[in-house]
PDB file of N, CA and C in Angstrom:
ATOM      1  N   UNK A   1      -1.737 -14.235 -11.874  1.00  0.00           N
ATOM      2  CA  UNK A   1      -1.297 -13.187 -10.957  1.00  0.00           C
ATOM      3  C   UNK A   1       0.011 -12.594 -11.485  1.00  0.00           C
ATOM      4  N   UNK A   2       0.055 -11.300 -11.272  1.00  0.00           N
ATOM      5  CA  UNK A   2       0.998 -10.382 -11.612  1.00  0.00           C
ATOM      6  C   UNK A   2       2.120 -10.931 -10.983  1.00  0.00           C
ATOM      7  N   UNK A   3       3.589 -11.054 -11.550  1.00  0.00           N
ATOM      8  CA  UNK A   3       4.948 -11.475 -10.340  1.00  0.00           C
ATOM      9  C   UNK A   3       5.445 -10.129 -10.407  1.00  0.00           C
ATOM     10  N   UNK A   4       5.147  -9.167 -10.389  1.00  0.00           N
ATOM     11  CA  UNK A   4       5.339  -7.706  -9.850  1.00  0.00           C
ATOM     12  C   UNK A   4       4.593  -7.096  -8.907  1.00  0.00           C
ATOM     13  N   UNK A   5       2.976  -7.671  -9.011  1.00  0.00           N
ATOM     14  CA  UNK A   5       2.387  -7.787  -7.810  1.00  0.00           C
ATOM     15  C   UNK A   5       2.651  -8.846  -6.559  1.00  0.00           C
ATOM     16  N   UNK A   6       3.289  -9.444  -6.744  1.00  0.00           N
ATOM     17  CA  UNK A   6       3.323 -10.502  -5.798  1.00  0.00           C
ATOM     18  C   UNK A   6       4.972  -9.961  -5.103  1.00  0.00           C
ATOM     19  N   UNK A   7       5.789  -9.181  -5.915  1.00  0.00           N
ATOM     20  CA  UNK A   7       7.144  -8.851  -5.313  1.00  0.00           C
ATOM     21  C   UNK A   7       6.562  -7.403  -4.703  1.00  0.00           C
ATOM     22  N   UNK A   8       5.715  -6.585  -5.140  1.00  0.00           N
ATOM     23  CA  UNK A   8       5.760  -5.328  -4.523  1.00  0.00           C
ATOM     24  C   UNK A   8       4.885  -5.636  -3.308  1.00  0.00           C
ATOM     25  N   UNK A   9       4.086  -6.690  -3.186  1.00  0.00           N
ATOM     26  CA  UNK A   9       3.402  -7.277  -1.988  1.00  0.00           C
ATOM     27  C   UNK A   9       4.548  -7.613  -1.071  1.00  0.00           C
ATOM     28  N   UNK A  10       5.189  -8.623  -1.122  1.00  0.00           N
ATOM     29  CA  UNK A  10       6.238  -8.602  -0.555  1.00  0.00           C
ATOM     30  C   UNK A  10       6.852  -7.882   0.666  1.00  0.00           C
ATOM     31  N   UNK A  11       7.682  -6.983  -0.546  1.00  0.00           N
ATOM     32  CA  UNK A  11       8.335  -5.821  -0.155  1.00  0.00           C
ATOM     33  C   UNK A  11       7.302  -4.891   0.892  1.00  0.00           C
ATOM     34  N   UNK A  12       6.507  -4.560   0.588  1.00  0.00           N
ATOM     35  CA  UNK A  12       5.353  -3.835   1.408  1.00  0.00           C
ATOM     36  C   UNK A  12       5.157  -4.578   3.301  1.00  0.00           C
ATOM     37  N   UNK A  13       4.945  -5.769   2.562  1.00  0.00           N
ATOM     38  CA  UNK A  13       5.195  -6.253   3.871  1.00  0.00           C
ATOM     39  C   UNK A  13       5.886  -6.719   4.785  1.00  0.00           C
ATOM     40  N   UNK A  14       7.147  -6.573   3.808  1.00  0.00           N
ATOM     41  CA  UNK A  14       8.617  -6.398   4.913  1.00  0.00           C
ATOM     42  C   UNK A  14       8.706  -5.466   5.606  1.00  0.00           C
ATOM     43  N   UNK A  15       8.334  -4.020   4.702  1.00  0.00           N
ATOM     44  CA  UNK A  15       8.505  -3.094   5.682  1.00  0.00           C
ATOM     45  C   UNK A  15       7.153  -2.886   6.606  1.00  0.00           C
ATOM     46  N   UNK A  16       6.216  -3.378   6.708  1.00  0.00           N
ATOM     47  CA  UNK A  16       5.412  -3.250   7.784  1.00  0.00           C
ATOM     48  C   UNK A  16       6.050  -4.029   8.920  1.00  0.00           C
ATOM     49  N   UNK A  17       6.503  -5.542   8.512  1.00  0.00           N
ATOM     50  CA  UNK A  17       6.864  -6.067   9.703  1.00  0.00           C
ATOM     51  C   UNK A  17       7.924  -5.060  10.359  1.00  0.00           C
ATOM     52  N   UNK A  18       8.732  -4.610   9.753  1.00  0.00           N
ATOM     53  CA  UNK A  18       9.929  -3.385  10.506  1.00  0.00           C
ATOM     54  C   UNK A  18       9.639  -2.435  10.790  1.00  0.00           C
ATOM     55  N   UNK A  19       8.689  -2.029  10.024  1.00  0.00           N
ATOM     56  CA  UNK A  19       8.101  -0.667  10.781  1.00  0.00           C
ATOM     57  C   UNK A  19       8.920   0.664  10.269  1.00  0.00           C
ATOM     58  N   UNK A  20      10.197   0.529   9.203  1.00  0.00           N
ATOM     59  CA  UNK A  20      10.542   1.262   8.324  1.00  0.00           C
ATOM     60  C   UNK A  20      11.615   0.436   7.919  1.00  0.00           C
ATOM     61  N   UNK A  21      12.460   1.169   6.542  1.00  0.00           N
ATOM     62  CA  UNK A  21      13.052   0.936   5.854  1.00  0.00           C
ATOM     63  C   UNK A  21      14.579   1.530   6.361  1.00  0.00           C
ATOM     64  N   UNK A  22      15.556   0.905   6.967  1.00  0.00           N
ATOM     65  CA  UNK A  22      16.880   1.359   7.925  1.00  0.00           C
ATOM     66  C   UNK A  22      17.206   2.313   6.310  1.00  0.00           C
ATOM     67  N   UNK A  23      18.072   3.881   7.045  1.00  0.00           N
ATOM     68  CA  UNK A  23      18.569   4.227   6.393  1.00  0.00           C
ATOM     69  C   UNK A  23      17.899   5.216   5.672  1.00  0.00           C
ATOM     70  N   UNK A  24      16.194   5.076   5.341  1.00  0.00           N
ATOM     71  CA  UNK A  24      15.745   5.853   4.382  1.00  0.00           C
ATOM     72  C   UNK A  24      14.692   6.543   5.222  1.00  0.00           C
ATOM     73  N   UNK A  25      13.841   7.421   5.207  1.00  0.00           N
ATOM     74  CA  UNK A  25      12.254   7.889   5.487  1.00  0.00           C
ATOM     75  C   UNK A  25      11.256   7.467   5.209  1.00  0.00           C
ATOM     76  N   UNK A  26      11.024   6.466   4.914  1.00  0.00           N
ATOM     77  CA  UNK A  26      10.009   5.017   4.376  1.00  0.00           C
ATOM     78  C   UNK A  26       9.639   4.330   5.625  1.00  0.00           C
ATOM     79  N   UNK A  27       8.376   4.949   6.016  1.00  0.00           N
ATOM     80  CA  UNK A  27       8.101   4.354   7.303  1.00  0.00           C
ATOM     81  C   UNK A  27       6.625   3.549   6.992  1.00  0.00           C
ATOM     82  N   UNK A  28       5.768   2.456   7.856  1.00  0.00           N
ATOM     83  CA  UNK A  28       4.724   2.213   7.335  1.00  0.00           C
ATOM     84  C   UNK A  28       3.678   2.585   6.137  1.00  0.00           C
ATOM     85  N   UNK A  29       2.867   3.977   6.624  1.00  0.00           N
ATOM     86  CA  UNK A  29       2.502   4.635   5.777  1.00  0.00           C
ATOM     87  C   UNK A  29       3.214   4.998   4.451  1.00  0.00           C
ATOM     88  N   UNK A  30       3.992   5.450   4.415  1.00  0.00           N
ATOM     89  CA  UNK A  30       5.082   5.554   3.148  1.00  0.00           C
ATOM     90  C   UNK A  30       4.969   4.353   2.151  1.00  0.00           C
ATOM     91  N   UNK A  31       5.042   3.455   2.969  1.00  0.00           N
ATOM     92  CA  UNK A  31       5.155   1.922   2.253  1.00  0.00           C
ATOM     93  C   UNK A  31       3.953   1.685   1.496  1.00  0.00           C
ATOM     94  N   UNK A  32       2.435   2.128   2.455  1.00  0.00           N
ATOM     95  CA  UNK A  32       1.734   1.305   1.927  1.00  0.00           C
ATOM     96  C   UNK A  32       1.207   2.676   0.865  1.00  0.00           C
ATOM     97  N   UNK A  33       1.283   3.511   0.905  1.00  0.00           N
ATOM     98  CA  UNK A  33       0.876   4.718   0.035  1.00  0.00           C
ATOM     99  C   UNK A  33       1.640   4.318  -1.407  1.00  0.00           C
ATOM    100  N   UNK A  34       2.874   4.133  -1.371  1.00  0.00           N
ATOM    101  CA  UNK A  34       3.601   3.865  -2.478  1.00  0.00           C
ATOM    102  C   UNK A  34       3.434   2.634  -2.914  1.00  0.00           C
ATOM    103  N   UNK A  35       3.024   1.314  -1.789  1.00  0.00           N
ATOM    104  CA  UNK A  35       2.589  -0.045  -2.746  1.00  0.00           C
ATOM    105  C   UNK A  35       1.433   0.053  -3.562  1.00  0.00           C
ATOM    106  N   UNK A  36       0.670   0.639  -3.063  1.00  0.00           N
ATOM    107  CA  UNK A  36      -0.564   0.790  -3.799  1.00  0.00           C
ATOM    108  C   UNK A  36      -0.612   1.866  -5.561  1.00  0.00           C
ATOM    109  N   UNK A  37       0.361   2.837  -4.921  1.00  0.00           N
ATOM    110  CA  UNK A  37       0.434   3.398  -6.175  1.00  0.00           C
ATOM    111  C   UNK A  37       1.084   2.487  -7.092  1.00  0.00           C
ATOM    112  N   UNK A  38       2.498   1.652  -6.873  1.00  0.00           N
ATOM    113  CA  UNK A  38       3.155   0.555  -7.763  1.00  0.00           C
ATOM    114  C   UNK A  38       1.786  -0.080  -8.228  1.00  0.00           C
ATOM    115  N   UNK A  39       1.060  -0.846  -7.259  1.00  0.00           N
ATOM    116  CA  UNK A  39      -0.023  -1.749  -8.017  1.00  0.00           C
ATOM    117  C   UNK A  39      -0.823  -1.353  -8.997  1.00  0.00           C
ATOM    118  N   UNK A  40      -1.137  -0.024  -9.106  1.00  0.00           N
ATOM    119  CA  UNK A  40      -1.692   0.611 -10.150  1.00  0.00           C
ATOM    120  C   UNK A  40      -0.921   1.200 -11.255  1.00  0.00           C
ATOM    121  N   UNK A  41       0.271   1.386 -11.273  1.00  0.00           N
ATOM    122  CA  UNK A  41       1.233   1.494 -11.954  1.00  0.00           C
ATOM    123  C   UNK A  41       1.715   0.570 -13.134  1.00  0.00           C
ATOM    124  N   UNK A  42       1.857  -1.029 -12.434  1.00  0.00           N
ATOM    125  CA  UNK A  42       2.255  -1.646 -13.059  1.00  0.00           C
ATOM    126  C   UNK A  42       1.033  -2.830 -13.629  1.00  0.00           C
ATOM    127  N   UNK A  43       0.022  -2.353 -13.250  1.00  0.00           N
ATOM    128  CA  UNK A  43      -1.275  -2.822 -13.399  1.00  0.00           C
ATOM    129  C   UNK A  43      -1.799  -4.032 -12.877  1.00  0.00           C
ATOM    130  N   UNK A  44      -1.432  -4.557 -11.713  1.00  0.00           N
ATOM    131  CA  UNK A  44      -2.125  -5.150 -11.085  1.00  0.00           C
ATOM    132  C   UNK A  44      -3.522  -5.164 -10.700  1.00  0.00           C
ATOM    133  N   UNK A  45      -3.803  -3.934 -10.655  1.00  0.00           N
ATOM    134  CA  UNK A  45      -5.608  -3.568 -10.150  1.00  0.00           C
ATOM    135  C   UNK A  45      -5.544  -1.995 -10.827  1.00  0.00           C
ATOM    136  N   UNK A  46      -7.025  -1.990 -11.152  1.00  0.00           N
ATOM    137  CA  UNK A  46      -7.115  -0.546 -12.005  1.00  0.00           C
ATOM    138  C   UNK A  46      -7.625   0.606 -10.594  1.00  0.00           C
ATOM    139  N   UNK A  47      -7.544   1.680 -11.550  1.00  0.00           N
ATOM    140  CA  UNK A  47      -8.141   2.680 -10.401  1.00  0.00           C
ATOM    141  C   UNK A  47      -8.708   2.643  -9.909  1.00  0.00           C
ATOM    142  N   UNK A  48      -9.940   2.085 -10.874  1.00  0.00           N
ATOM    143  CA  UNK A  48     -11.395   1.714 -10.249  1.00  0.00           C
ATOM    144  C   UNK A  48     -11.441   0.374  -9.336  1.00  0.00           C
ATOM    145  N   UNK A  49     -10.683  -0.275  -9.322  1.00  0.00           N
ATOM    146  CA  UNK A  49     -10.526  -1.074  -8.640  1.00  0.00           C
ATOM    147  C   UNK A  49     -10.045  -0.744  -6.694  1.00  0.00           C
ATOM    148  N   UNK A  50      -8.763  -0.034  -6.909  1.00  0.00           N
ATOM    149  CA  UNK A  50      -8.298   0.984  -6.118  1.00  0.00           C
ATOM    150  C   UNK A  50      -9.619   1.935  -5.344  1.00  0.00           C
ATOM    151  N   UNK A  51      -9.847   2.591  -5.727  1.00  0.00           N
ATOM    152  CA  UNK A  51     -11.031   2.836  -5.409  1.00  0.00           C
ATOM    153  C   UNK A  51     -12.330   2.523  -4.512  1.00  0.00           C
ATOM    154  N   UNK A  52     -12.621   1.283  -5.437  1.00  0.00           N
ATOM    155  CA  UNK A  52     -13.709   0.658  -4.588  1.00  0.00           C
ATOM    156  C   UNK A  52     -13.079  -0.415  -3.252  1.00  0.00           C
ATOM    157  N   UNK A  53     -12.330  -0.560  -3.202  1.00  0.00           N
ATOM    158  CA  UNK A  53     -11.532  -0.992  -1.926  1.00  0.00           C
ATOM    159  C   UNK A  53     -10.862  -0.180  -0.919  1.00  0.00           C
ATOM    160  N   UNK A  54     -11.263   0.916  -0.783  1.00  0.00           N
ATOM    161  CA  UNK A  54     -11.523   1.470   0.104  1.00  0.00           C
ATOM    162  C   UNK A  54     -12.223   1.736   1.149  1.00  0.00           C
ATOM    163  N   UNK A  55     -12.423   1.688   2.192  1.00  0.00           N
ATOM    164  CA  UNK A  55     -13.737   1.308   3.568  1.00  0.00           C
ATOM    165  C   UNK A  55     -13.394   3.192   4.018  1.00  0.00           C
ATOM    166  N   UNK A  56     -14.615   4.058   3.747  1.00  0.00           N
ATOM    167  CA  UNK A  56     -14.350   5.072   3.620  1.00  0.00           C
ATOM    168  C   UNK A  56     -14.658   5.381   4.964  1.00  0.00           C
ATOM    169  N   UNK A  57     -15.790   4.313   5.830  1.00  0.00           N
ATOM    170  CA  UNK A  57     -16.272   4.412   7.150  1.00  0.00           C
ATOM    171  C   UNK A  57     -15.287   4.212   8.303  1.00  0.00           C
ATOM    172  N   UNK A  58     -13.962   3.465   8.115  1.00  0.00           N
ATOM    173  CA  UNK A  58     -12.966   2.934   8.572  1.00  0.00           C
ATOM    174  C   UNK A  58     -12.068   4.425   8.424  1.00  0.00           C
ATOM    175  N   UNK A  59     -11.821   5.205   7.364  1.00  0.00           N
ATOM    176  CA  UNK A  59     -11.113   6.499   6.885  1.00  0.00           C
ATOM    177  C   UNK A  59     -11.635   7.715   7.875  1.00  0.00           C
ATOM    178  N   UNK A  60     -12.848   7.540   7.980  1.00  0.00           N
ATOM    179  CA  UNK A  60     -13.818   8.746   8.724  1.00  0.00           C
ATOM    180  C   UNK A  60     -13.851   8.735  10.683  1.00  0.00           C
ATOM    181  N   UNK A  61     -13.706   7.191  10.737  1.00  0.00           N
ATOM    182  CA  UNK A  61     -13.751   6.778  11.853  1.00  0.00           C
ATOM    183  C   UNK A  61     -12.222   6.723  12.522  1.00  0.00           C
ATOM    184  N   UNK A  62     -11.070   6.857  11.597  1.00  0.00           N
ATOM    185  CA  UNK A  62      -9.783   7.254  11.670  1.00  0.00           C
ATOM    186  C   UNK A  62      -9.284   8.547  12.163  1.00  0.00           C
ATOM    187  N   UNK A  63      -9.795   9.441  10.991  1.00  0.00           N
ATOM    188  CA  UNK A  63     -10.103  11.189  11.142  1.00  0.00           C
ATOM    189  C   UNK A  63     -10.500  11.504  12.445  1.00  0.00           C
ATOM    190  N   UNK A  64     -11.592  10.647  12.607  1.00  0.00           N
ATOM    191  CA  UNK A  64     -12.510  11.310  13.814  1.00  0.00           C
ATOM    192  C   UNK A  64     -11.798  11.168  15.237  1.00  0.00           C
ATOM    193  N   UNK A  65     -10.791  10.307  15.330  1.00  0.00           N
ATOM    194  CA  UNK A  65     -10.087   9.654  16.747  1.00  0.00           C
ATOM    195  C   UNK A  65      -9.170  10.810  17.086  1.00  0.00           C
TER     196      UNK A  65
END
């Protein structure tokens, strides 16, 4: 396992437990939009990986509310 994946995991989920980052505009979403891009960044999981872990029915059923 990546220890860049395991710190940007972390971090990600600090700021979920807070619910943002004091000080900055880094609120949930923010967090997890940008952890995910780090994980692919620093190569923890490939695009295609990224990708197929997505629940697109969960995305649609989001939209739709």
């Amino acid at each position: 396992m990546h220890a860049a994946a395991v710190v940007l995991f972390a971090l990600t989920y600090i700021v979920f437990a807070f619910g943002k980052v004091p000080g900055t505009r880094i609120d949930r979403p923010t967090a997890a939009f940008a952890g995910a891009v780090l994980m692919i960044a620093v190569g923890a999981i490939t695009p295609r990986q990224a990708l197929e872990s997505i629940d697109f029915n969960t995305i649609i059923l989001l939209f739709a509310m």
